[in-house]
N, C-alpha and C. Protein backbone atom coordinates (compact mmCIF):
# COMPACT_ATOMS: atom_id res chain seq x y z
N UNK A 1 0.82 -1.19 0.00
CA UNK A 1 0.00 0.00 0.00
C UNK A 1 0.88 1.26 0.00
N UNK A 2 1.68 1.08 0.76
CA UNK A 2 3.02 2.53 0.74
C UNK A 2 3.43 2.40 -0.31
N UNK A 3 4.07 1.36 -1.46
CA UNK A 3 4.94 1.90 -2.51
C UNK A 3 3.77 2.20 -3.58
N UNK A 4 2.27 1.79 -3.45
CA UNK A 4 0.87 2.14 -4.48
C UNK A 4 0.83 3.54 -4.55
N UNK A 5 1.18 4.19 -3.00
CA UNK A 5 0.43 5.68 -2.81
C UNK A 5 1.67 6.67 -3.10
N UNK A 6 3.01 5.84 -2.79
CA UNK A 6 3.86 7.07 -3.09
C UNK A 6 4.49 6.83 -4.69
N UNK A 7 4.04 5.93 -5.33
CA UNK A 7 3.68 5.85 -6.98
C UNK A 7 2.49 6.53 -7.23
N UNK A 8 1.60 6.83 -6.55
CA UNK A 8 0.65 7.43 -7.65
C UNK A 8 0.84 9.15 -7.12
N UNK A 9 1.57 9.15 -6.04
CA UNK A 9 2.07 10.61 -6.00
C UNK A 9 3.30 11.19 -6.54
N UNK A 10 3.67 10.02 -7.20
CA UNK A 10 4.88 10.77 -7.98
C UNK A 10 6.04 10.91 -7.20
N UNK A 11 6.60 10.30 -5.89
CA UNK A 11 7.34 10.49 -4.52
C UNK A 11 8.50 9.19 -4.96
N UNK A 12 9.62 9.89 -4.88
CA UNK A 12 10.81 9.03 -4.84
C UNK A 12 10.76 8.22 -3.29
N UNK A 13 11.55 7.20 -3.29
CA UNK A 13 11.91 6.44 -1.20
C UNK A 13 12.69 7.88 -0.70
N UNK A 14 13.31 8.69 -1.81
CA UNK A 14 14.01 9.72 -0.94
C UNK A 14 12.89 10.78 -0.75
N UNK A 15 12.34 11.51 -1.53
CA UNK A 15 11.17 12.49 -1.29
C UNK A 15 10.19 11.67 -0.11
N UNK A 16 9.94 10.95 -0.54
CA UNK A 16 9.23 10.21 0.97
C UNK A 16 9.92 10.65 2.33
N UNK A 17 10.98 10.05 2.12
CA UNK A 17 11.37 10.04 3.92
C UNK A 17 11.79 11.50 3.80
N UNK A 18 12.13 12.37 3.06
CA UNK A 18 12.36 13.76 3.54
C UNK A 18 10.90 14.52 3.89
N UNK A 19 9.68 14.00 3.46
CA UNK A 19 8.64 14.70 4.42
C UNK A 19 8.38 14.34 5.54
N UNK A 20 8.80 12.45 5.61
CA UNK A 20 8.54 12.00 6.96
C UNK A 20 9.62 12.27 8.28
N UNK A 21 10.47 12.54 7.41
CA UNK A 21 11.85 13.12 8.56
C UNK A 21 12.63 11.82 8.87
N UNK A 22 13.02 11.17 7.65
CA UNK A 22 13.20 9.72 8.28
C UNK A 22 14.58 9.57 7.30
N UNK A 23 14.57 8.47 7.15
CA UNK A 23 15.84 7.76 6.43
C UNK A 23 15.32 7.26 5.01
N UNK A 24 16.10 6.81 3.97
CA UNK A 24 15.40 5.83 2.86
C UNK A 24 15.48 4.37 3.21
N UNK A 25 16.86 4.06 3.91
CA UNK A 25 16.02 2.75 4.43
C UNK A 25 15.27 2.37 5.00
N UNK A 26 14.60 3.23 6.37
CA UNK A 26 13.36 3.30 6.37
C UNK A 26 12.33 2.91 5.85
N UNK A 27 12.62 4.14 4.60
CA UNK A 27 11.66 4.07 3.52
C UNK A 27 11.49 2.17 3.14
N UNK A 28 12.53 1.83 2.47
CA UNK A 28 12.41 0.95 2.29
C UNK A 28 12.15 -0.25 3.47
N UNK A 29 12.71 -0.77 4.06
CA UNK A 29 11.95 -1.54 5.50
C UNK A 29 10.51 -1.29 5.31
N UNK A 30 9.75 -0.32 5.40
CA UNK A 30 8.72 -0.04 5.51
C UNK A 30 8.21 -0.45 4.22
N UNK A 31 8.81 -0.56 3.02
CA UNK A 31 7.88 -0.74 1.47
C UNK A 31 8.08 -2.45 1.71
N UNK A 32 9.04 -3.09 2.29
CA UNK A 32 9.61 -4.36 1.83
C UNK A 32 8.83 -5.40 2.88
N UNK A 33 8.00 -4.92 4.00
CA UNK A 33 7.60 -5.44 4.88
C UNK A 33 8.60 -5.91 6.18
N UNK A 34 9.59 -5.64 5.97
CA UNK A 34 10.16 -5.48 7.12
C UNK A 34 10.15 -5.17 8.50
N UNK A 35 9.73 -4.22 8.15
CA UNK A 35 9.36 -3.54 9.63
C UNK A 35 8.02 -3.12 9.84
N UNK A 36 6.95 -3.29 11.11
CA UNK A 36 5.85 -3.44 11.09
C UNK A 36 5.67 -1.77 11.77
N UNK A 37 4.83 -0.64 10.72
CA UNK A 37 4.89 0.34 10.94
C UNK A 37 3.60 0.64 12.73
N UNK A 38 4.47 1.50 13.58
CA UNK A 38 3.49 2.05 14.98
C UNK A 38 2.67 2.99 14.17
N UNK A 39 1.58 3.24 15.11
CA UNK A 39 0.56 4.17 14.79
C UNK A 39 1.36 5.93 14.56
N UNK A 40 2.26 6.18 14.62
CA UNK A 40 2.58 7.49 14.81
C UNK A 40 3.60 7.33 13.20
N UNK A 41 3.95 6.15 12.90
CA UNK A 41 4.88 6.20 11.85
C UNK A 41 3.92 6.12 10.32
N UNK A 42 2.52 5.57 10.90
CA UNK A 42 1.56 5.75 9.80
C UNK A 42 0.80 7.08 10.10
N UNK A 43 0.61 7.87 10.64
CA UNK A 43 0.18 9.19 10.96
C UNK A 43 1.35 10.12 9.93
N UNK A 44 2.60 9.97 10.19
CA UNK A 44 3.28 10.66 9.42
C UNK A 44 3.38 10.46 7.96
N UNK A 45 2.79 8.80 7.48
CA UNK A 45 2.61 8.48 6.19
C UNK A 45 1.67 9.19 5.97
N UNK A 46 0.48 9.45 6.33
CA UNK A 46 -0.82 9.94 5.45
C UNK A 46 -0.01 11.41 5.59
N UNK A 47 0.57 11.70 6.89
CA UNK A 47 0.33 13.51 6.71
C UNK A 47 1.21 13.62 5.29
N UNK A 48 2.58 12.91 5.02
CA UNK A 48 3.34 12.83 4.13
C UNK A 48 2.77 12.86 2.54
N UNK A 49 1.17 11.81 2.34
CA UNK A 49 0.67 12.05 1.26
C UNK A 49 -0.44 13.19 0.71
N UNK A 50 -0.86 13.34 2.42
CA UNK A 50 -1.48 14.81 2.08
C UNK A 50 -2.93 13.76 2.54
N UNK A 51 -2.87 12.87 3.06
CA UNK A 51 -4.27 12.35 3.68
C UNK A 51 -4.32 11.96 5.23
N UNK A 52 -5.25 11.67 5.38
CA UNK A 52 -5.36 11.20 7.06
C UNK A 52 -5.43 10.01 7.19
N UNK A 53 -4.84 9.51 7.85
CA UNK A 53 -4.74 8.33 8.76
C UNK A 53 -5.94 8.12 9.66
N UNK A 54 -6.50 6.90 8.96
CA UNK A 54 -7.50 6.61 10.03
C UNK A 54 -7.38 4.98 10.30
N UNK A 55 -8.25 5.00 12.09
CA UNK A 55 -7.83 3.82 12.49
C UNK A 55 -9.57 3.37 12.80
N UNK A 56 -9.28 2.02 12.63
CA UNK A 56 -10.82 1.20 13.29
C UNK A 56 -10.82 -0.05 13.80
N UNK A 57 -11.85 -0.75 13.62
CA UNK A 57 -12.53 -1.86 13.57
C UNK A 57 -13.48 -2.29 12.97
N UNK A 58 -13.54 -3.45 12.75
CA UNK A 58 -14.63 -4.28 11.85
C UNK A 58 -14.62 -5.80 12.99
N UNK A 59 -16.61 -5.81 12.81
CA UNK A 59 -16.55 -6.92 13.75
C UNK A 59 -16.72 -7.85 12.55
N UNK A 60 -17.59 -9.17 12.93
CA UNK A 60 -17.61 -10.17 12.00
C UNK A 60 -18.42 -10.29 10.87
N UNK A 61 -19.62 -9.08 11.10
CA UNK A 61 -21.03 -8.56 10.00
C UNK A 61 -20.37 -7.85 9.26
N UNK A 62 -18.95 -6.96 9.28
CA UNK A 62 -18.54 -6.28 8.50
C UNK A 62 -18.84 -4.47 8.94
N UNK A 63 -19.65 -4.64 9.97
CA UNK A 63 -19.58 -3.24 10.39
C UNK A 63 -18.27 -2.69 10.79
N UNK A 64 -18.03 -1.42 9.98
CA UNK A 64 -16.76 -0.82 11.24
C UNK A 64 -16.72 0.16 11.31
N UNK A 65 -16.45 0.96 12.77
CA UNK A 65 -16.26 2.34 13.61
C UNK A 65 -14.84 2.70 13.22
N UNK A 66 -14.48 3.93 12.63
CA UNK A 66 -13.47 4.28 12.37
C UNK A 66 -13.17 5.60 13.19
N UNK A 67 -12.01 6.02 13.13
CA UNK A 67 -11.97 7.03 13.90
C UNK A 67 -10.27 7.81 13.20
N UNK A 68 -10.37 9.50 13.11
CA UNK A 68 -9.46 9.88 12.19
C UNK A 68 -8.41 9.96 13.34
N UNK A 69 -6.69 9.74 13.03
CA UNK A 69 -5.62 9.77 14.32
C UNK A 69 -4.87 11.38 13.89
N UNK A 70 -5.13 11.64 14.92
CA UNK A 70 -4.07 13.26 14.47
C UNK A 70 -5.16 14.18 14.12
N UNK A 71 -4.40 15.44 13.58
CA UNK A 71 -4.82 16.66 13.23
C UNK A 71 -6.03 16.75 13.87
């Protein structure tokens, strides 16, 4: 889903981590599944694409309560 969104924004692994304030390996760990991103490291992904980060649940009917993290 990270290398979908920062392809359809046109975002190098380096333009990436220079909005997120991070590293490119980072970047990469994070595209390669490596490293399992915390809630604050996906907060800085959406702010990075210019969307929000939202978090939820879904029970077993498929309902789910979402809720936006940040801003």
């Amino acid at each position: 889903m990270i290398i979908a969104r920062r392809i359809r924004y046109g975002l190098t692994q380096e333009q990436l981590a220079e909005r997120m304030g991070t590293s490119v390996p980072a970047i990469s760990r994070l595209e390669s599944g490596q490293h399992r991103p915390n809630v604050e490291t996906l907060e800085k992904l959406g702010h990075a694409f210019g969307e929000q980060f939202v978090l939820g649940f879904e029970d077993s009917t498929g309902t789910r309560e979402l809720a936006t993290v940040g801003r």
